[in-house]
Protein backbone atom coordinates (compact mmCIF):
# COMPACT_ATOMS: atom_id res chain seq x y z
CA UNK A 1 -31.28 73.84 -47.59
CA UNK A 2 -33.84 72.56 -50.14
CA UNK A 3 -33.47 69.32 -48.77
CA UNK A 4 -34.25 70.30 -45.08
CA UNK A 5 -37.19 72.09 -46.13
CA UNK A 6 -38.71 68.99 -48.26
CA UNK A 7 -38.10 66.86 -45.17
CA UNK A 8 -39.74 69.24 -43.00
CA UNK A 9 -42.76 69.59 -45.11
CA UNK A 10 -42.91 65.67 -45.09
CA UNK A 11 -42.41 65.40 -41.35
CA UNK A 12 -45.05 67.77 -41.31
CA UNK A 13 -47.50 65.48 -43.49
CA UNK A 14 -47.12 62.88 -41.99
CA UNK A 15 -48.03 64.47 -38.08
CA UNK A 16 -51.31 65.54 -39.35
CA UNK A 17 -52.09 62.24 -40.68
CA UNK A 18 -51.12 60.28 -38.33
CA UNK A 19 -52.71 62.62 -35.10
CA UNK A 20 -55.78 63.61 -37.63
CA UNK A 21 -58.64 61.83 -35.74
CA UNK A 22 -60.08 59.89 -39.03
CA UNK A 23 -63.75 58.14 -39.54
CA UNK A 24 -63.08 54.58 -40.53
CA UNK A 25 -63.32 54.73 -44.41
CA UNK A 26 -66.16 54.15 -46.61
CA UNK A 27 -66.26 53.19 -50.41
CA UNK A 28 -67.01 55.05 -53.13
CA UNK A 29 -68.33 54.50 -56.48
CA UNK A 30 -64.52 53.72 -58.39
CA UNK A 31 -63.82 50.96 -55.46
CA UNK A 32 -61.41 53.20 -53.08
CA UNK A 33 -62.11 53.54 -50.13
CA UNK A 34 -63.24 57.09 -48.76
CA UNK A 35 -63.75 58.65 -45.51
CA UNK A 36 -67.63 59.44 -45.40
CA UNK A 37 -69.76 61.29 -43.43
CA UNK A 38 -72.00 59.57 -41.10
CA UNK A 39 -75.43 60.84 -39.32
CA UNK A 40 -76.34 60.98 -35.65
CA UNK A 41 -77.42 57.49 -35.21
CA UNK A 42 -74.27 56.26 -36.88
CA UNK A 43 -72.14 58.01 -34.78
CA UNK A 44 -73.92 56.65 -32.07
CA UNK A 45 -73.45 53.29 -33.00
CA UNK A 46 -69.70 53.90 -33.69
CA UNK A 47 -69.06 55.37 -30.39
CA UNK A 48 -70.63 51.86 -28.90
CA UNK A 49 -68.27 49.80 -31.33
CA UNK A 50 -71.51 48.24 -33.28
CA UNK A 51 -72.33 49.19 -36.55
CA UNK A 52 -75.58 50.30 -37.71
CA UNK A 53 -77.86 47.80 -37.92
CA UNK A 54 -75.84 45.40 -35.67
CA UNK A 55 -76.82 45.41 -31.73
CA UNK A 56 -76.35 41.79 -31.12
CA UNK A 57 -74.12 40.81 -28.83
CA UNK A 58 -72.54 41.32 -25.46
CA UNK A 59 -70.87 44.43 -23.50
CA UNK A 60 -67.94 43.48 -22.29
CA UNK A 61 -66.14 46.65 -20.90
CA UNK A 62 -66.41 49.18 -23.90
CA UNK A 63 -66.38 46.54 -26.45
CA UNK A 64 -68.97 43.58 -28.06
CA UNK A 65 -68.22 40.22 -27.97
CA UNK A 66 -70.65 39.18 -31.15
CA UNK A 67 -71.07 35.18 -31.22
CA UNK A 68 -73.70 32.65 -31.02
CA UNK A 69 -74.75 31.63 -27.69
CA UNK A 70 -73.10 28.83 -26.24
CA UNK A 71 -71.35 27.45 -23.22
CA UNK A 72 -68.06 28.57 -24.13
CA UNK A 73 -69.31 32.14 -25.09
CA UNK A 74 -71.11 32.48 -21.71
CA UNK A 75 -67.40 31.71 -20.05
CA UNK A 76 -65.92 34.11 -22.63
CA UNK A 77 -68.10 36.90 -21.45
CA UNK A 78 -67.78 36.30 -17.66
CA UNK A 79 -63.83 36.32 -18.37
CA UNK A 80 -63.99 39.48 -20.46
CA UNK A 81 -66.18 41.56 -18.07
CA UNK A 82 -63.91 41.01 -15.32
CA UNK A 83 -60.72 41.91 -17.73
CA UNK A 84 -59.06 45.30 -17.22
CA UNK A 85 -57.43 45.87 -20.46
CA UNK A 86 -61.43 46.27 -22.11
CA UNK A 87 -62.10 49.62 -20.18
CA UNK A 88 -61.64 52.36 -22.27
CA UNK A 89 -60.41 54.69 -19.19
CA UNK A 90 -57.24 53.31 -20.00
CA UNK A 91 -57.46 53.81 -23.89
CA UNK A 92 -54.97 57.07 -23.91
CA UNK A 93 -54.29 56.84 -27.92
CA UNK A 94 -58.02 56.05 -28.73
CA UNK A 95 -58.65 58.80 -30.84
CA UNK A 96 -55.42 57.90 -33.59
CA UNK A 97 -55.99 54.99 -34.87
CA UNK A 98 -53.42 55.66 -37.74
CA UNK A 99 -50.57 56.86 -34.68
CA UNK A 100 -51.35 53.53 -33.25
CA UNK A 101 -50.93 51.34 -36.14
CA UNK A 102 -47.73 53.03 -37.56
CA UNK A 103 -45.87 52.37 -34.22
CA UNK A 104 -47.04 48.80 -33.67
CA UNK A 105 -45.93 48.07 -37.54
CA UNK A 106 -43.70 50.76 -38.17
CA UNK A 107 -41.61 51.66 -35.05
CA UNK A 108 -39.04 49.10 -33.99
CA UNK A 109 -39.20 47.28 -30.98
CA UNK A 110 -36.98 48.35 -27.97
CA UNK A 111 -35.22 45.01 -27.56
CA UNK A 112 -34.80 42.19 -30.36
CA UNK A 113 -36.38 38.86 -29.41
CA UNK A 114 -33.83 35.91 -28.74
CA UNK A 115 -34.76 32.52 -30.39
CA UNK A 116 -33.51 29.44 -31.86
CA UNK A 117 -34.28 28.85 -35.26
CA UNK A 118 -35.10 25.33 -37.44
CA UNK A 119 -35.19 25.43 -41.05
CA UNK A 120 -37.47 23.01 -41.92
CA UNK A 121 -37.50 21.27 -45.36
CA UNK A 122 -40.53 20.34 -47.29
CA UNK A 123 -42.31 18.26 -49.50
CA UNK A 124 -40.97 19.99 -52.41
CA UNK A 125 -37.61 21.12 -51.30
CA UNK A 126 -38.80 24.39 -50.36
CA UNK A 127 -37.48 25.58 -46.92
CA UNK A 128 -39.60 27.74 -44.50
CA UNK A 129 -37.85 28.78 -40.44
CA UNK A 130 -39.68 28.46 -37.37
CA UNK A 131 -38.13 30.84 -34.56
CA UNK A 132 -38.08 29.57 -31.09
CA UNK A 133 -38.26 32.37 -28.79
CA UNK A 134 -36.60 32.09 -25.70
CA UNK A 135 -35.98 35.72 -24.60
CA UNK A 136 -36.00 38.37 -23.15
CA UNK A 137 -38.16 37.25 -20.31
CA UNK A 138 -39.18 39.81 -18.05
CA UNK A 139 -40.46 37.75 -14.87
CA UNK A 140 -42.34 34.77 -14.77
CA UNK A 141 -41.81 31.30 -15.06
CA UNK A 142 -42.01 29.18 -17.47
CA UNK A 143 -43.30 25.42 -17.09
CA UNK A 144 -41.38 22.83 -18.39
CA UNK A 145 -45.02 21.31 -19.88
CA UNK A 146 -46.25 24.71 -21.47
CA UNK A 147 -48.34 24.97 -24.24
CA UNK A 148 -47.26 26.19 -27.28
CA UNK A 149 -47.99 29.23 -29.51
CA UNK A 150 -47.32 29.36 -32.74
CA UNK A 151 -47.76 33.10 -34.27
CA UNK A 152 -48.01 33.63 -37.67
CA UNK A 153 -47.13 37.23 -38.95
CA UNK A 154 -48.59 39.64 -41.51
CA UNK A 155 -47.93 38.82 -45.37
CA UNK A 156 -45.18 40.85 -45.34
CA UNK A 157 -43.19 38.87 -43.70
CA UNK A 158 -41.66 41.37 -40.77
CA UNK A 159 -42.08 40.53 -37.31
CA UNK A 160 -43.24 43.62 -36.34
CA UNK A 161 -43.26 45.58 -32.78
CA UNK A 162 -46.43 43.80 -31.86
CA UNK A 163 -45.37 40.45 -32.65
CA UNK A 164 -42.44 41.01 -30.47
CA UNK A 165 -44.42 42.17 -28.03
CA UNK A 166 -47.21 39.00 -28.04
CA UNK A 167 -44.39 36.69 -27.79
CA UNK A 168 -42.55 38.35 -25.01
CA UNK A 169 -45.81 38.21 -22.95
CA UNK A 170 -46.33 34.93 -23.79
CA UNK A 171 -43.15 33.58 -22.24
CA UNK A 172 -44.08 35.31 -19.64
CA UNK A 173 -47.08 33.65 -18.87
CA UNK A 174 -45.67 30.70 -19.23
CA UNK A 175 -46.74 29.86 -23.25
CA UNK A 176 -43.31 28.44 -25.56
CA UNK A 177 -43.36 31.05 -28.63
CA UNK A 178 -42.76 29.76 -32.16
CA UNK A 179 -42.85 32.00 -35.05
CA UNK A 180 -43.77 30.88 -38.41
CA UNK A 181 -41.80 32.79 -41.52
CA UNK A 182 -42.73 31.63 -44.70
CA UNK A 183 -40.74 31.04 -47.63
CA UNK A 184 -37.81 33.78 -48.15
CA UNK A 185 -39.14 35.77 -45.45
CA UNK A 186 -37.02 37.15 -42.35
CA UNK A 187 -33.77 35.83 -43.79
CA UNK A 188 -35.49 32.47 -44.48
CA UNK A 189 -33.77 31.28 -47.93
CA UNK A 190 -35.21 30.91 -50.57
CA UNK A 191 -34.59 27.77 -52.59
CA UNK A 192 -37.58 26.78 -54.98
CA UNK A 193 -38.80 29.45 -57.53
CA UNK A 194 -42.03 29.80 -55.84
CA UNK A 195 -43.32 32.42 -53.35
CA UNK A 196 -46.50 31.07 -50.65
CA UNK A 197 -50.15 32.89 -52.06
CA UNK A 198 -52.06 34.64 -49.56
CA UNK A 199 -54.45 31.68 -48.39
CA UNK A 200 -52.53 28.51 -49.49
CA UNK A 201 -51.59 26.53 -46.13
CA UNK A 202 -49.44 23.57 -48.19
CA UNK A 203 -46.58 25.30 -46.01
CA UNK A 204 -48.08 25.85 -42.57
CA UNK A 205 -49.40 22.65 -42.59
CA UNK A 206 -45.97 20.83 -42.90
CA UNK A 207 -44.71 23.34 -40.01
CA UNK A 208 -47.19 22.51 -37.28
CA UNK A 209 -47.16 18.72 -38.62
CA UNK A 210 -43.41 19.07 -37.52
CA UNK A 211 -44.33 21.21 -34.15
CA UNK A 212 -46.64 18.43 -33.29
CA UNK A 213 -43.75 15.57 -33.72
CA UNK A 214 -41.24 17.96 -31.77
CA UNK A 215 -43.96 18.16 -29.06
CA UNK A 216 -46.56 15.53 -28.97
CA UNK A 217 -48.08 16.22 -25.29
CA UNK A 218 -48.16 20.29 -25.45
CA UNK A 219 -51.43 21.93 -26.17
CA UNK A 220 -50.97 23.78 -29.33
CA UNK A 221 -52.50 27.28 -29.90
CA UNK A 222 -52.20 29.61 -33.08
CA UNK A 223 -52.58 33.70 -32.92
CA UNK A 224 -51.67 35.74 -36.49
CA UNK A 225 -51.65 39.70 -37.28
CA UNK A 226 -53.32 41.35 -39.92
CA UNK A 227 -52.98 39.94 -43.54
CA UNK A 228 -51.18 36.56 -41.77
CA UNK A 229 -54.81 35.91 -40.14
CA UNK A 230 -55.64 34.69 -44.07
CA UNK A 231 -53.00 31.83 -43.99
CA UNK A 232 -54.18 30.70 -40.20
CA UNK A 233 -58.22 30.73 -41.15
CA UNK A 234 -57.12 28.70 -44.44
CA UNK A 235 -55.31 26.03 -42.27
CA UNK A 236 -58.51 25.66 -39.99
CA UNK A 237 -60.89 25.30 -42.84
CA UNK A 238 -58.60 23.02 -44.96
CA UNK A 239 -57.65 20.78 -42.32
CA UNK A 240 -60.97 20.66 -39.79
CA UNK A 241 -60.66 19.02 -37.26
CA UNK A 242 -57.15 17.31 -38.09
CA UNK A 243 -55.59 20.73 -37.43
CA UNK A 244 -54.27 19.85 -33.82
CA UNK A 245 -54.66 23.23 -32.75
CA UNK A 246 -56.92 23.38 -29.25
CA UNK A 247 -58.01 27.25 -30.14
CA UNK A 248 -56.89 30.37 -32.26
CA UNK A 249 -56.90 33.91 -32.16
CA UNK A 250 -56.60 36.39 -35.07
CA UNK A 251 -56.04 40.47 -34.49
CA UNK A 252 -57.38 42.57 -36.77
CA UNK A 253 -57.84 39.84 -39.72
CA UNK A 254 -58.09 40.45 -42.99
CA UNK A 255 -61.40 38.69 -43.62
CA UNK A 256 -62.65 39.44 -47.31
CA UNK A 257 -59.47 39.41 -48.77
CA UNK A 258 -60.22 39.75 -52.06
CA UNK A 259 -62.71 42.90 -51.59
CA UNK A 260 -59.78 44.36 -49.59
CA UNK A 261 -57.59 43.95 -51.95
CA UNK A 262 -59.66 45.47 -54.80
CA UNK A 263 -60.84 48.25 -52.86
CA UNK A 264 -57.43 49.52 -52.05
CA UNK A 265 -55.69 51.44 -48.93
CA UNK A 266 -54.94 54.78 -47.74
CA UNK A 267 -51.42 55.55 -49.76
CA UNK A 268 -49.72 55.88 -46.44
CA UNK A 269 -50.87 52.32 -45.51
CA UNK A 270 -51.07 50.70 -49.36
CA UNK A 271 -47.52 51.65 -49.26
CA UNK A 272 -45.86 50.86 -45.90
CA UNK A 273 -47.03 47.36 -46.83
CA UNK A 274 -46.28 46.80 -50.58
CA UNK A 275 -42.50 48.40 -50.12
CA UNK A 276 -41.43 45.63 -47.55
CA UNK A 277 -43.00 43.01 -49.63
CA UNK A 278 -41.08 44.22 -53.26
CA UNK A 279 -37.96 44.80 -51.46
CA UNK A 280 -38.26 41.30 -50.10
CA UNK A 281 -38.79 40.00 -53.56
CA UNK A 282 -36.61 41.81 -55.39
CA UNK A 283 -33.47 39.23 -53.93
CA UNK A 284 -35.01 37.00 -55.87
CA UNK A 285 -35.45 38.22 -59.21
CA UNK A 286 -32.60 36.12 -60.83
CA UNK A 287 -34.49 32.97 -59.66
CA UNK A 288 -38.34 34.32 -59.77
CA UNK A 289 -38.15 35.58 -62.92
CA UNK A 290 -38.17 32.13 -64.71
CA UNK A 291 -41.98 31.85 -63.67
CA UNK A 292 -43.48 35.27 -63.24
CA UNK A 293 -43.04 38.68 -65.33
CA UNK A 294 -40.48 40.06 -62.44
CA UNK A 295 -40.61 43.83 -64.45
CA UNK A 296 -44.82 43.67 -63.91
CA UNK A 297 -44.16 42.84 -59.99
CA UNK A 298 -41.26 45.18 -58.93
CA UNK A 299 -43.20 47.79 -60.60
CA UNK A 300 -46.48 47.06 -59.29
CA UNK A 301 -48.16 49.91 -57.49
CA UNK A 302 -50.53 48.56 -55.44
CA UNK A 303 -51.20 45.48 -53.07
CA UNK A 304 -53.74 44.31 -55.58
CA UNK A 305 -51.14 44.71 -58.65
CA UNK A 306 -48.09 43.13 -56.99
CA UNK A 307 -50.55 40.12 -55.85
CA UNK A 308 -51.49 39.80 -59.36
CA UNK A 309 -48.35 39.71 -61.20
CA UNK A 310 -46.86 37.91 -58.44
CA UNK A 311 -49.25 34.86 -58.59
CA UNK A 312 -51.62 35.41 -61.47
CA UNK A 313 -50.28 36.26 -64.99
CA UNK A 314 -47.47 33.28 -64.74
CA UNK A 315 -45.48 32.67 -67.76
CA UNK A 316 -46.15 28.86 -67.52
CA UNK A 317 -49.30 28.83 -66.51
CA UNK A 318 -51.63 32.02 -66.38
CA UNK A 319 -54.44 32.28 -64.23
CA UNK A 320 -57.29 35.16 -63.70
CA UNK A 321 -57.52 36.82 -60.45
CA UNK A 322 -60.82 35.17 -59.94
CA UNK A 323 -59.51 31.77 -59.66
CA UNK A 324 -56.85 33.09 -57.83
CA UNK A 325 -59.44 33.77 -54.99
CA UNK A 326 -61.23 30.79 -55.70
CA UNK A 327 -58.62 29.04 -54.10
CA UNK A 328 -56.85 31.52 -51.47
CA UNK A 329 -60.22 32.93 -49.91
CA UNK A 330 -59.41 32.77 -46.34
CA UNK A 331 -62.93 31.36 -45.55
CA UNK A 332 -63.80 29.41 -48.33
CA UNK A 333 -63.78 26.23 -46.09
CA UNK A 334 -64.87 28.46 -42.80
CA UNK A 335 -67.94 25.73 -42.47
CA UNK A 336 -65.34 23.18 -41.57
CA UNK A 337 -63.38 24.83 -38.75
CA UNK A 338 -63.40 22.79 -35.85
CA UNK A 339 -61.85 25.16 -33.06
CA UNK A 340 -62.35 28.61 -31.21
CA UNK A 341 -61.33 31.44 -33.25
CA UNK A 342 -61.49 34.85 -31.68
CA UNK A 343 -61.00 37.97 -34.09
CA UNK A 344 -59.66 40.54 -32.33
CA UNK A 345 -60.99 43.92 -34.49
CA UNK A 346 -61.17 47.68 -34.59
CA UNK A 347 -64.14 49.61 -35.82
CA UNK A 348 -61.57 52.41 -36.95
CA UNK A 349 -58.95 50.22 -38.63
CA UNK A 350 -57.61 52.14 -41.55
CA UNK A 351 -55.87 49.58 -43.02
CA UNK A 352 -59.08 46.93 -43.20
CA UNK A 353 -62.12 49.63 -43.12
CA UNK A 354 -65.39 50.11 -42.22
CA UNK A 355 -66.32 47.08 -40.23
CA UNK A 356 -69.92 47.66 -42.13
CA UNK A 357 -68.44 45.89 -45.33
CA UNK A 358 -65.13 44.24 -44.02
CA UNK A 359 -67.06 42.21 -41.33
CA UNK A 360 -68.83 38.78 -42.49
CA UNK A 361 -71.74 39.52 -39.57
CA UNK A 362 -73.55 36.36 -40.35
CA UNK A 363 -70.08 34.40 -39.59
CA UNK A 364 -69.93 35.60 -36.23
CA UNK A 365 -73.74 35.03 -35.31
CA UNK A 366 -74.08 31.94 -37.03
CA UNK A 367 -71.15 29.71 -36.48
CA UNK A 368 -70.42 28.63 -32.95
CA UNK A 369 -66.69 28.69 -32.90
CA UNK A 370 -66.05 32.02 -34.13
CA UNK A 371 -66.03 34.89 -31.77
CA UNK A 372 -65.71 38.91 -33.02
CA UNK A 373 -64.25 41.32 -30.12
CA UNK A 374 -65.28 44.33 -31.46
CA UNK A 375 -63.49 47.55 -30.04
CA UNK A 376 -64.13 51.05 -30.96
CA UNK A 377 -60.65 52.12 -30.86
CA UNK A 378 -57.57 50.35 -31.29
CA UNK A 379 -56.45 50.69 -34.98
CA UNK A 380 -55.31 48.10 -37.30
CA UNK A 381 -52.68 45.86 -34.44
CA UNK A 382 -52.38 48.94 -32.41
CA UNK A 383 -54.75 48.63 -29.63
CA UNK A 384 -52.49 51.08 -27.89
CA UNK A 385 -53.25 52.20 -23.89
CA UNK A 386 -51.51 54.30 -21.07
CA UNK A 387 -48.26 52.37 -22.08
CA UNK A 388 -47.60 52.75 -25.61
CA UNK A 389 -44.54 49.83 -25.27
CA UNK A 390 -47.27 47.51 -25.10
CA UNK A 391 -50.59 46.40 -26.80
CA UNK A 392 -53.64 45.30 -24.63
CA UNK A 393 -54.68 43.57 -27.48
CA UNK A 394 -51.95 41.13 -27.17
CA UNK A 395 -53.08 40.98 -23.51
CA UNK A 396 -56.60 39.95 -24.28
CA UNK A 397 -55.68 37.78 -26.71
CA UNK A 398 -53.86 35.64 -23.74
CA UNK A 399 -56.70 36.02 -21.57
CA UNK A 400 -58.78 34.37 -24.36
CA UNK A 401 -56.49 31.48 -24.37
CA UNK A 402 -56.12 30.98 -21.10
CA UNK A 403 -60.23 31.00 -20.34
CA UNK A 404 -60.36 28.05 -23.82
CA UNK A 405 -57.78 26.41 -22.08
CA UNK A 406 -60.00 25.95 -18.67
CA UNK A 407 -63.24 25.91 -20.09
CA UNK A 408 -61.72 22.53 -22.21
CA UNK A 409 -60.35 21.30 -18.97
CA UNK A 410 -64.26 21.80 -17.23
CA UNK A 411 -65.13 19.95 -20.20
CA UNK A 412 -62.83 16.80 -19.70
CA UNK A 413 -64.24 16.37 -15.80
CA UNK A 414 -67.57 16.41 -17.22
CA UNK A 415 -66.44 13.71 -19.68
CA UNK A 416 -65.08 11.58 -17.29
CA UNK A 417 -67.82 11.39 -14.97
CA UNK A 418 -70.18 8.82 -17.00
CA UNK A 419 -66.76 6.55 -17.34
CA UNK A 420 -67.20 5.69 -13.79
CA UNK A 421 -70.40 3.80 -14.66
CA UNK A 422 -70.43 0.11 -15.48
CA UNK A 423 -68.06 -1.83 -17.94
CA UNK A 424 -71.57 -2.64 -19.98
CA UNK A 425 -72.51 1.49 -20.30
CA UNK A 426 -68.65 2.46 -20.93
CA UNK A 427 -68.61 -0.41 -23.45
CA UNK A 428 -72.23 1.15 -25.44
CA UNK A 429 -70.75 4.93 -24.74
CA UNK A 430 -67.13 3.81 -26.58
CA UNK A 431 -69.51 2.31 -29.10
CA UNK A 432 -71.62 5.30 -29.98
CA UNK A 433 -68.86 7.84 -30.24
CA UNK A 434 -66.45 5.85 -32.30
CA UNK A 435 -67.03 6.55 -35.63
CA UNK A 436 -66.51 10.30 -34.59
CA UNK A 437 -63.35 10.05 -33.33
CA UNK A 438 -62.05 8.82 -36.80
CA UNK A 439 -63.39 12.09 -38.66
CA UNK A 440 -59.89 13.83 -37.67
CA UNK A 441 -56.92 13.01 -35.28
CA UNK A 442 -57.83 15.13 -31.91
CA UNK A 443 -55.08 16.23 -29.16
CA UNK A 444 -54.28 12.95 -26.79
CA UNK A 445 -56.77 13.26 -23.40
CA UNK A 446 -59.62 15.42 -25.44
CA UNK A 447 -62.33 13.56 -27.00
CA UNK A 448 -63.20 15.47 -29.91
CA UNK A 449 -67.04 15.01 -30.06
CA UNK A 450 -67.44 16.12 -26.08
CA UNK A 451 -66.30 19.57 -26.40
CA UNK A 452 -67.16 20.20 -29.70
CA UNK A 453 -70.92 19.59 -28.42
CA UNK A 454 -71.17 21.75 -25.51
CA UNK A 455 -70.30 24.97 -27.58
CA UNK A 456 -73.48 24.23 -29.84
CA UNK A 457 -75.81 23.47 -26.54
């Protein structure tokens, strides 16, 4: 009896949290963050999507699209004002942003994705999997050419209902899904005593070196969720323009990691991430705890702890949580990223916070290949609508991809017109852009330095 009436007063907790229309959190003084009130121009501004003190950008159905002006952001915004999914008439879960993100991480999905998996052996004997999805495919066709995606899931590892869901859409449309687990994650094995950090991309970088030999001629694109948006913006800076990816997109990144980490989470959220993550570890103890203090990380009670003891205070080799981040920020190198990158965000994600100090601003208005969709609504991976089996996020995210796709194609018939000149002017023209096709190896048929222009003119 006792035990039905606990559960009932939990059950009972966690309806008003999750239906509780909340403010996105502030901070307060001790570093947590803290719902806060706002004023009547704030609200205003929140209602729009735009923080205060932010009105740049474009309207495209009841979000921004926040970028520098360019060629390819002029396409972007024709192709988002004629999208459907960006009306928020269709937005039925808009007001719970915590309902929303609990069933796109939490809930399971209604039908397990079929794949074929490689285990692919590295540099250091370390295995990671990459998951071939081939099914279910519910109409559509799928080219025998298609491009492929490679999705990268949150830190912990799960590929959770929206995952499925982006992957199952994608083979609709006619995209080849890979999914990327990292070491000893979703029954990957572990076989080195050593775990991947939140920004190091040693890993991914061996992975899409291997995608790229398994399919030379497909156009490669990258999409990640949540914390896993750290590991994809670390490839692109490390790698440049070497990274053979034609265009990314990341929903609701994690973009100052280490702040977010510091500042902490909601409990609810803090621990529906760090549980999945311990248990995960906690197969490995026998083998981890040769290198790290396995006591400190099993009972670690917060993201920032576990991250700590997990890769910090190592019993070889300590080092402080500042040069930690010195090397894991996700956008240390963001200078040297040499493709689209659309961030898919909420401006009521619990899980990141207030976009007013989660959101690098001067990223997004300064550097031409990033693009910030900011919604109003949507949670942290919900972006729930009338259909609550599917995101529009995920949907938006394709559209992106598709519109980089033909924009890039525009861009090669514009290239190809001056080749029709004489052998004297292709000769100088070969001769001028030469030395900038050897900064990076570019996708075969697109000349690096063409497109790579136009977005800056």
């Amino acid at each position: 009896m006792v035990f039905w009436a606990v559960g009932c007063i939990l059950l009972a907790l966690l309806t008003w949290w999750f239906w509780h229309s909340q403010a996105p959190p502030g901070r307060s003084s001790d570093g947590k963050r803290q719902p806060r009130r706002r004023g009547p121009a704030e609200e205003e501004h929140k209602a729009a999507g735009v923080p205060l003190g932010e009105e740049r950008g474009s309207p495209v159905g009841g979000c921004r699209l926040i970028c520098k002006p360019s060629a390819l952001a002029q396409a972007l915004v024709k192709s988002f004002c004629r999208s459907a999914h960006l009306e928020t008439k269709g937005w039925s879960w808009k007001r719970w942003p915590n309902l929303q993100t609990a069933v796109q991480l939490l809930w399971p999905p209604d039908r397990p994705l079929e794949f074929s998996r490689d285990h692919l052996q590295l540099a250091d004997e370390g295995i990671v999997a990459l998951d071939w999805v081939s099914g279910p495919v519910d109409g559509g066709t799928k080219a025998t050419d298609a491009a492929v995606l490679l999705v990268v899931p949150n830190a912990t590892g799960t590929i959770s209902r929206n995952v499925q869901h982006l992957c199952r859409l994608a083979l609709r449309q006619g995209y080849h899904p890979v999914i990327f687990n990292r070491r000893g994650h979703n029954g990957c094995p572990l076989t080195t005593p050593r775990l991947q950090p939140f920004g190091d991309p040693g890993d991914l970088k061996e992975a899409v070196a291997y995608i790229r030999f398994r399919h030379p001629t497909r156009t490669l694109f990258a999409a990640s969720e949540g914390s896993g948006s750290g590991l994809l913006l670390s490839y692109l800076g490390e790698c440049g323009s070497s990274s053979y990816l034609c265009g990314a997109a990341c929903i609701s990144p994690i973009l100052k990691a280490q702040d977010w980490f510091e500042a902490g989470l909601p409990w609810l959220h803090e621990w529906s991430l760090l549980l999945p993550q311990k248990r995960n570890v906690s197969r490995y103890t026998e083998a981890l705890e040769k290198v790290v203090e396995m006591d400190r990380v099993l009972g670690s009670s917060s993201l920032r702890a576990f991250e700590a003891a997990l890769f910090c205070p190592q019993q070889r080799q300590k080092m402080s949580w500042e040069t930690y981040w010195a090397s894991n920020d996700p956008l240390r190198d963001v200078d040297e990223v040499a493709v689209p990158v659309l961030c898919l965000c909420s401006a009521d994600d619990p899980v990141r916070g207030a976009p007013e100090d989660t959101i690098p601003w001067e990223l997004f208005q300064s550097n031409p290949f990033f693009f910030l969709l900011l919604s109003p609504h949507g949670g942290h991976c919900g972006f729930l609508g009338k259909d609550p089996k599917g995101s529009w996020g995920n949907a938006v995210v394709l559209e992106y991809l598709q519109t980089l796709a033909e924009f890039l194609r525009g861009e090669e018939r514009v290239k190809d017109k001056p080749r029709r000149r004489t052998a004297t002017a292709q000769h100088r023209c070969c001769r001028r852009r030469g030395p900038l096709r050897n900064r990076g190896a570019a996708l075969p048929g697109l000349d690096l330095f063409s497109w790579q222009r136009s977005y800056t003119r």
